[in-house]
PDB file of N, CA and C in Angstrom:
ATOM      1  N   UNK A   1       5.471  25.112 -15.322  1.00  0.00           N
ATOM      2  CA  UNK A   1       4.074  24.715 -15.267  1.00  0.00           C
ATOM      3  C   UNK A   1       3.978  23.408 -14.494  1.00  0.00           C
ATOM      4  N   UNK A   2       3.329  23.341 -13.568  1.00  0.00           N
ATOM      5  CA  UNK A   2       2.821  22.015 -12.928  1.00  0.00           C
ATOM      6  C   UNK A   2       1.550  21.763 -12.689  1.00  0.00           C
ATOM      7  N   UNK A   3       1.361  20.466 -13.118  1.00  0.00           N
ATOM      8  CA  UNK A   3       0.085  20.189 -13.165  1.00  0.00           C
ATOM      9  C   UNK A   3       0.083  19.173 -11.786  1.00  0.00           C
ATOM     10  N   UNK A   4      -1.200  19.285 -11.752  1.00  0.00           N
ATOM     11  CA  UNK A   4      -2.074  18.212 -10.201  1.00  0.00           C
ATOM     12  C   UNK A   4      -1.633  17.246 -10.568  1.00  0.00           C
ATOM     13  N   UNK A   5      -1.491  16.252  -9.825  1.00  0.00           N
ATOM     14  CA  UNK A   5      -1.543  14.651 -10.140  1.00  0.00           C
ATOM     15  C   UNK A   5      -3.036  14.466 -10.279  1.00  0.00           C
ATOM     16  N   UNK A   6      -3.041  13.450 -11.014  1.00  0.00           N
ATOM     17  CA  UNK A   6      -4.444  12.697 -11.358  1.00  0.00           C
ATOM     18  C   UNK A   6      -4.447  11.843 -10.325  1.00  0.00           C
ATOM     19  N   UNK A   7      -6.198  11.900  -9.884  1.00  0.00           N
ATOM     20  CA  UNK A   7      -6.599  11.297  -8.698  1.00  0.00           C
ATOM     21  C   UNK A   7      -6.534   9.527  -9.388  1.00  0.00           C
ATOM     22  N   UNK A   8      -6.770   9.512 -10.202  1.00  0.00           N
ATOM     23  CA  UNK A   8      -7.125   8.201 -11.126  1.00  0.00           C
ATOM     24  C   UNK A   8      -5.981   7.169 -10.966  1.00  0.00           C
ATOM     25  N   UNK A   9      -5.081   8.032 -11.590  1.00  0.00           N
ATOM     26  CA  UNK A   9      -3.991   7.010 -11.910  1.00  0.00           C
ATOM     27  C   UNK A   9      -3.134   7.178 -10.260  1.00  0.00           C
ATOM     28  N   UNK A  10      -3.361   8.105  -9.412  1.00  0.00           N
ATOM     29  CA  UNK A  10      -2.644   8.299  -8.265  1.00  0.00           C
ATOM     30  C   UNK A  10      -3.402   7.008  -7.264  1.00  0.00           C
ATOM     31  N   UNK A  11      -4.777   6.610  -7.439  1.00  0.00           N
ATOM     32  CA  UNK A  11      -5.312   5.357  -6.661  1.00  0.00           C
ATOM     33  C   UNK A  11      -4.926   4.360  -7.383  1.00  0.00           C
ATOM     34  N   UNK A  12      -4.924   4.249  -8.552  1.00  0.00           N
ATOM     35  CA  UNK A  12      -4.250   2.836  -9.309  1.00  0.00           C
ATOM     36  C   UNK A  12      -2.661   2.474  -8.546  1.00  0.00           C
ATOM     37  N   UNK A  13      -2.142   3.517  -8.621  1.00  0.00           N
ATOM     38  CA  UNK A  13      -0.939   3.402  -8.414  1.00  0.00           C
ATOM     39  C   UNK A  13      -0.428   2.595  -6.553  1.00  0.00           C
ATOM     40  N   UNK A  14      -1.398   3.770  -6.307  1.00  0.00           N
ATOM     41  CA  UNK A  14      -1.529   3.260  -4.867  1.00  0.00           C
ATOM     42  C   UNK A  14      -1.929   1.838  -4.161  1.00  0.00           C
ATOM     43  N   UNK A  15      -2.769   1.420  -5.060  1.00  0.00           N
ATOM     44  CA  UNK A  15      -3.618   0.301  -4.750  1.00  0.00           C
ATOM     45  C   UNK A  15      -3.104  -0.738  -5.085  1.00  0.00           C
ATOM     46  N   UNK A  16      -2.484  -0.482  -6.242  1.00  0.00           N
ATOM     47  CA  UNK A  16      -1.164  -1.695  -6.680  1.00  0.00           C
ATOM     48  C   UNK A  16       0.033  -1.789  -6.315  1.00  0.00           C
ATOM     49  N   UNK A  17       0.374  -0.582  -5.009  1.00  0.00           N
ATOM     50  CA  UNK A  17       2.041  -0.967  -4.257  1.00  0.00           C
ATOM     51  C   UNK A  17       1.015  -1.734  -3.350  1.00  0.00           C
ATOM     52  N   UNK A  18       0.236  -1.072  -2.806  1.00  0.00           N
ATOM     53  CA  UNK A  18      -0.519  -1.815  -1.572  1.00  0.00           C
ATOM     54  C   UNK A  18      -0.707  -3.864  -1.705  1.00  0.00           C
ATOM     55  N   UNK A  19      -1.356  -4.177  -2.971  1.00  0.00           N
ATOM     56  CA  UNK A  19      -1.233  -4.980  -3.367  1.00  0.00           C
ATOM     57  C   UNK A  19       0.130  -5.980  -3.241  1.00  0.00           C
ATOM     58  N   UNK A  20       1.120  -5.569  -3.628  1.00  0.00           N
ATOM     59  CA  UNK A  20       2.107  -5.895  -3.965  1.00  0.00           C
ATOM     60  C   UNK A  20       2.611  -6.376  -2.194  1.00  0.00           C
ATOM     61  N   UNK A  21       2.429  -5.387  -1.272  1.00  0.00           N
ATOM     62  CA  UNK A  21       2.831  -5.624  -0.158  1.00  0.00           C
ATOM     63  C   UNK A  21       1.874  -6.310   0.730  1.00  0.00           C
ATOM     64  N   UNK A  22       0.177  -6.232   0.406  1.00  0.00           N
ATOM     65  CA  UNK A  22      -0.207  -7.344   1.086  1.00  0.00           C
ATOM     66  C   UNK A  22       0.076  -8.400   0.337  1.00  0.00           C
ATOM     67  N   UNK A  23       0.588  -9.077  -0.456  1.00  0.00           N
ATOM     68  CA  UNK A  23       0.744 -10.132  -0.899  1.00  0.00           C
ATOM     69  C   UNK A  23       2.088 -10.637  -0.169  1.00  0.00           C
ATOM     70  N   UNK A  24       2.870 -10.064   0.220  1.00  0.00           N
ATOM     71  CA  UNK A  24       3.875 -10.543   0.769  1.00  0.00           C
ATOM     72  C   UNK A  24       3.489 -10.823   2.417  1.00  0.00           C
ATOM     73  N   UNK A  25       2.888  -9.831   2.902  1.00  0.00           N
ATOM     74  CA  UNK A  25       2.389 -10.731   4.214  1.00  0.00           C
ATOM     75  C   UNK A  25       1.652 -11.690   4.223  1.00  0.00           C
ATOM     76  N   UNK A  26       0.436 -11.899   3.095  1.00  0.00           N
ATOM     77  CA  UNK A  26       0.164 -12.934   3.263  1.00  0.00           C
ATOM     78  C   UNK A  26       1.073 -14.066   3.213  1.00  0.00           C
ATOM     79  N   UNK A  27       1.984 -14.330   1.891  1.00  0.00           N
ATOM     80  CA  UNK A  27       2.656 -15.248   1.769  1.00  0.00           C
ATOM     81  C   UNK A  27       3.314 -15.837   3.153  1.00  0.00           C
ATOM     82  N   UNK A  28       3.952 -14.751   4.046  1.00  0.00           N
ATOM     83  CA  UNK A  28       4.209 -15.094   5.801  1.00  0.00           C
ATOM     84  C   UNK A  28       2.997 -15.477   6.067  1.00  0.00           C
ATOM     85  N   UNK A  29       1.936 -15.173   6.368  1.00  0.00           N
ATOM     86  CA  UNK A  29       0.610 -15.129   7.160  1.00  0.00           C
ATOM     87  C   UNK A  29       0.299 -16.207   6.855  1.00  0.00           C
ATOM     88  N   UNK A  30      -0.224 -16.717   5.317  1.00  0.00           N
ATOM     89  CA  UNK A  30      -1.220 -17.734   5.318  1.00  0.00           C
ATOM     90  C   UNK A  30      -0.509 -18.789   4.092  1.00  0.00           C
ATOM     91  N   UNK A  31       0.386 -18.687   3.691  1.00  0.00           N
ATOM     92  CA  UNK A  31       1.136 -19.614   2.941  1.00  0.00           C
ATOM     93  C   UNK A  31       2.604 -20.523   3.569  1.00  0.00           C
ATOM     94  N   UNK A  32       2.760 -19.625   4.927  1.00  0.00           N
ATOM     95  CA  UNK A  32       3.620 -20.358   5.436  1.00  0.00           C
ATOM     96  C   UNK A  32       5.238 -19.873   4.891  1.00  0.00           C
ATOM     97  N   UNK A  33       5.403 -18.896   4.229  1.00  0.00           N
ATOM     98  CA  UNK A  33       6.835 -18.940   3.902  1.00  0.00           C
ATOM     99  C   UNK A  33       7.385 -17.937   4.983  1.00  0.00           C
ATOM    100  N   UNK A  34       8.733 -18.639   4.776  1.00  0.00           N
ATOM    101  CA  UNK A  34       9.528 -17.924   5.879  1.00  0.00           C
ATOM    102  C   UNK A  34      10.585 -17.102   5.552  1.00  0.00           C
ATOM    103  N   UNK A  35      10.486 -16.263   6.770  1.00  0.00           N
ATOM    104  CA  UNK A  35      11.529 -14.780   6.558  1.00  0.00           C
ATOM    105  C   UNK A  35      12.531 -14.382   8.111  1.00  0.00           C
ATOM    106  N   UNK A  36      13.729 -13.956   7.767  1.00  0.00           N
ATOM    107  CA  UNK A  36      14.179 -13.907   9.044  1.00  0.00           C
ATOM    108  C   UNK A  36      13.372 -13.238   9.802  1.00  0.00           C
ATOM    109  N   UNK A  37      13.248 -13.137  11.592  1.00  0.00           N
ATOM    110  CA  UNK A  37      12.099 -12.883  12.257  1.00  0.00           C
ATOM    111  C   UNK A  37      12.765 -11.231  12.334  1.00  0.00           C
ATOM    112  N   UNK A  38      14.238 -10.795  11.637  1.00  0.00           N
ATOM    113  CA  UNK A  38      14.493  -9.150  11.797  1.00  0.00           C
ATOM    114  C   UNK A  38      13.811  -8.289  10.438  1.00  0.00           C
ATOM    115  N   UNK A  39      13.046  -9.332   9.621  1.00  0.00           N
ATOM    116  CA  UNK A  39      12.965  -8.936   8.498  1.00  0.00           C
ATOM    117  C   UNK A  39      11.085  -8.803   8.343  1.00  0.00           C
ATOM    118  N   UNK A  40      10.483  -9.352   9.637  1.00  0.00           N
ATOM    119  CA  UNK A  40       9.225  -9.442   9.483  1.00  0.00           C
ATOM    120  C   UNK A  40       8.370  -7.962   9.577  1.00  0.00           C
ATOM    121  N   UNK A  41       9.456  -7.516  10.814  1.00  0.00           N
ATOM    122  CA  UNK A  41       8.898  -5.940  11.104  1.00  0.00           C
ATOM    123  C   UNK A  41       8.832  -5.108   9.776  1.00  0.00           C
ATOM    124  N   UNK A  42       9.787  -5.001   9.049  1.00  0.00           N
ATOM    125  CA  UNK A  42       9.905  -4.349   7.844  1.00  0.00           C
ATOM    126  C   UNK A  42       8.944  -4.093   7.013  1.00  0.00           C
ATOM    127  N   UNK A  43       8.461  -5.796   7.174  1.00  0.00           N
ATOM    128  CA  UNK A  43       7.417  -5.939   5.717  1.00  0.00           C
ATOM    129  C   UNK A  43       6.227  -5.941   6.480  1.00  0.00           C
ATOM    130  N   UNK A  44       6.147  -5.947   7.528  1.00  0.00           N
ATOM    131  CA  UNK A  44       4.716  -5.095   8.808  1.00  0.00           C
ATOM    132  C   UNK A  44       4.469  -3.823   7.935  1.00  0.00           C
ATOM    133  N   UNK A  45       5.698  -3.493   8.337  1.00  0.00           N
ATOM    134  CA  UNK A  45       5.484  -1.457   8.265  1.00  0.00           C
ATOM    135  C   UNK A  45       4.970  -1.374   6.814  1.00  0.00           C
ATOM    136  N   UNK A  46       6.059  -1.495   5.898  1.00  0.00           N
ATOM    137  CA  UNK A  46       6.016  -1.689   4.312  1.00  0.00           C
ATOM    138  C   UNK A  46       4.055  -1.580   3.955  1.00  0.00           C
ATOM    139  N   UNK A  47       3.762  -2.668   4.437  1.00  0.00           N
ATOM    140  CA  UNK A  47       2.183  -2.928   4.151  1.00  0.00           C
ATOM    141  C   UNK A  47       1.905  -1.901   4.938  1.00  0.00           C
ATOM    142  N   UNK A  48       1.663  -1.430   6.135  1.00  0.00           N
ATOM    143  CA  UNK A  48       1.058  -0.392   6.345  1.00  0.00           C
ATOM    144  C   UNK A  48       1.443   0.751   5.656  1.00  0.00           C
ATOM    145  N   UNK A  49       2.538   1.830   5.582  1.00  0.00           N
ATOM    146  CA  UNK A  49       2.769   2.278   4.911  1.00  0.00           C
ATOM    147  C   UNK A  49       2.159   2.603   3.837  1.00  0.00           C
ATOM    148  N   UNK A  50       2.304   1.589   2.807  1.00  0.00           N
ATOM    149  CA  UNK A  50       1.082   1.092   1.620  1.00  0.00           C
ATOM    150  C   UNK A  50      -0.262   1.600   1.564  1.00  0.00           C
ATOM    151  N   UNK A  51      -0.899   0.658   2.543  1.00  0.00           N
ATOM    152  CA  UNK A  51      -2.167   0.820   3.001  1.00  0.00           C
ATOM    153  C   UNK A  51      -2.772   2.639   3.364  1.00  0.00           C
ATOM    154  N   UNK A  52      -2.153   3.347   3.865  1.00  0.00           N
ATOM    155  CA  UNK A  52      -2.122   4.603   4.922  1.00  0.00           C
ATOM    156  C   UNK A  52      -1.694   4.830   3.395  1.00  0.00           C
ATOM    157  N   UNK A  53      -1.093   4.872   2.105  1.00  0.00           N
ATOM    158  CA  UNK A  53      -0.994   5.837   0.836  1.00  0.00           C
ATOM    159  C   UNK A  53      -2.312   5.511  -0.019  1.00  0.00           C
ATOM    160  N   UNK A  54      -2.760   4.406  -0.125  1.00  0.00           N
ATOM    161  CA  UNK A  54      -3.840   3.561  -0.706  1.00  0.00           C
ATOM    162  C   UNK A  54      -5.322   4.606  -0.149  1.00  0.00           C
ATOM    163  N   UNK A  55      -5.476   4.709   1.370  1.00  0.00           N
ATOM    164  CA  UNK A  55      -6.196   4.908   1.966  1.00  0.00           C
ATOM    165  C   UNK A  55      -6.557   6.553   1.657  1.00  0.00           C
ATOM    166  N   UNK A  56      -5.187   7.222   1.394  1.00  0.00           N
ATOM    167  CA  UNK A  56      -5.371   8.316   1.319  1.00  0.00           C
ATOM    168  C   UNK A  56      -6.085   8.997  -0.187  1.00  0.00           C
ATOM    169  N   UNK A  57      -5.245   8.242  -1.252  1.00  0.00           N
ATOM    170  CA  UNK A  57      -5.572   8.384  -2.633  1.00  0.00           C
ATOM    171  C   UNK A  57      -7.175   7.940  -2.597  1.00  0.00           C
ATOM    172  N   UNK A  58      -7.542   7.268  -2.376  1.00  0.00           N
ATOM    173  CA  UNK A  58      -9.002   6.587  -2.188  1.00  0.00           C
ATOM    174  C   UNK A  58      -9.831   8.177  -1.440  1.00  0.00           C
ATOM    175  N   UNK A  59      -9.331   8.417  -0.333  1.00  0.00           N
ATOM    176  CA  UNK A  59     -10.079   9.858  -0.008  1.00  0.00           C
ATOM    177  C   UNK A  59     -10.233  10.605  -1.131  1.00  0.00           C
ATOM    178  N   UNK A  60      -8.800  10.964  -2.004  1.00  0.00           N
ATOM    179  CA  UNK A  60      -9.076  12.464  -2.369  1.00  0.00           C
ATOM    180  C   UNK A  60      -9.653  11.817  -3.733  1.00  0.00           C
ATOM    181  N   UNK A  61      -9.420  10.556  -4.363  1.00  0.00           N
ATOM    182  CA  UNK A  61     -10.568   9.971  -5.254  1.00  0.00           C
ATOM    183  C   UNK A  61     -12.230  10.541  -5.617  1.00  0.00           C
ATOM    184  N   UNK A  62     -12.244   9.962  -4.469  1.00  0.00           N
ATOM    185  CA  UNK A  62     -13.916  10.287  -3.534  1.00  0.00           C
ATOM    186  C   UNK A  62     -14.456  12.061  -3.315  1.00  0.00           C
ATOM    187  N   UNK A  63     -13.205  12.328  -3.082  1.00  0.00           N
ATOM    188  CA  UNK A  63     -13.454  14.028  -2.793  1.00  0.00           C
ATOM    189  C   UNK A  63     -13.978  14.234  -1.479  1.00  0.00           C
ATOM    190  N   UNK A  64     -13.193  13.069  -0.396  1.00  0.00           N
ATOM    191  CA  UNK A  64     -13.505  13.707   0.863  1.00  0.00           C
ATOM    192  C   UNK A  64     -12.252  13.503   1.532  1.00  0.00           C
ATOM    193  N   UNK A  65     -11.160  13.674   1.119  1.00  0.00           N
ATOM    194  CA  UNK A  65      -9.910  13.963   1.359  1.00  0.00           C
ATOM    195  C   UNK A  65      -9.944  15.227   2.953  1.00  0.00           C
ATOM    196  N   UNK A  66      -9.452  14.846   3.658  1.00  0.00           N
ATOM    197  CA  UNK A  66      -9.558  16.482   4.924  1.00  0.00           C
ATOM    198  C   UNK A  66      -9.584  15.908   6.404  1.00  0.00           C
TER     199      UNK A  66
END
């Protein structure tokens, strides 16, 4: 038996890695901390990544997922 994921807890979830990873660019961005410059791309992608799962859960939330 498998059940759907819940849209609910699937945007919570989402919204709080997203979180988690814009907080780390900011900390580069607007707090000034530093990271090796091979390590910046990573945490680029990471947040997008994030964002682009965030973005998606938020569609099928809404019910215009397509």
């Amino acid at each position: 038996m498998t059940s759907e994921p819940d849209p609910k807890q699937e945007y919570r979830e989402a919204y709080d890695a997203w979180q988690k990873q814009l907080a780390g660019v900011h900390d580069l961005l607007l707090n000034g901390n530093r990271i090796p410059p091979e390590q910046i791309k990573g945490l680029l992608n990471r947040e997008a990544r994030a964002k682009e799962r965030y973005d998606a859960a938020r569609r099928r939330l809404l019910g215009i997922d397509g």
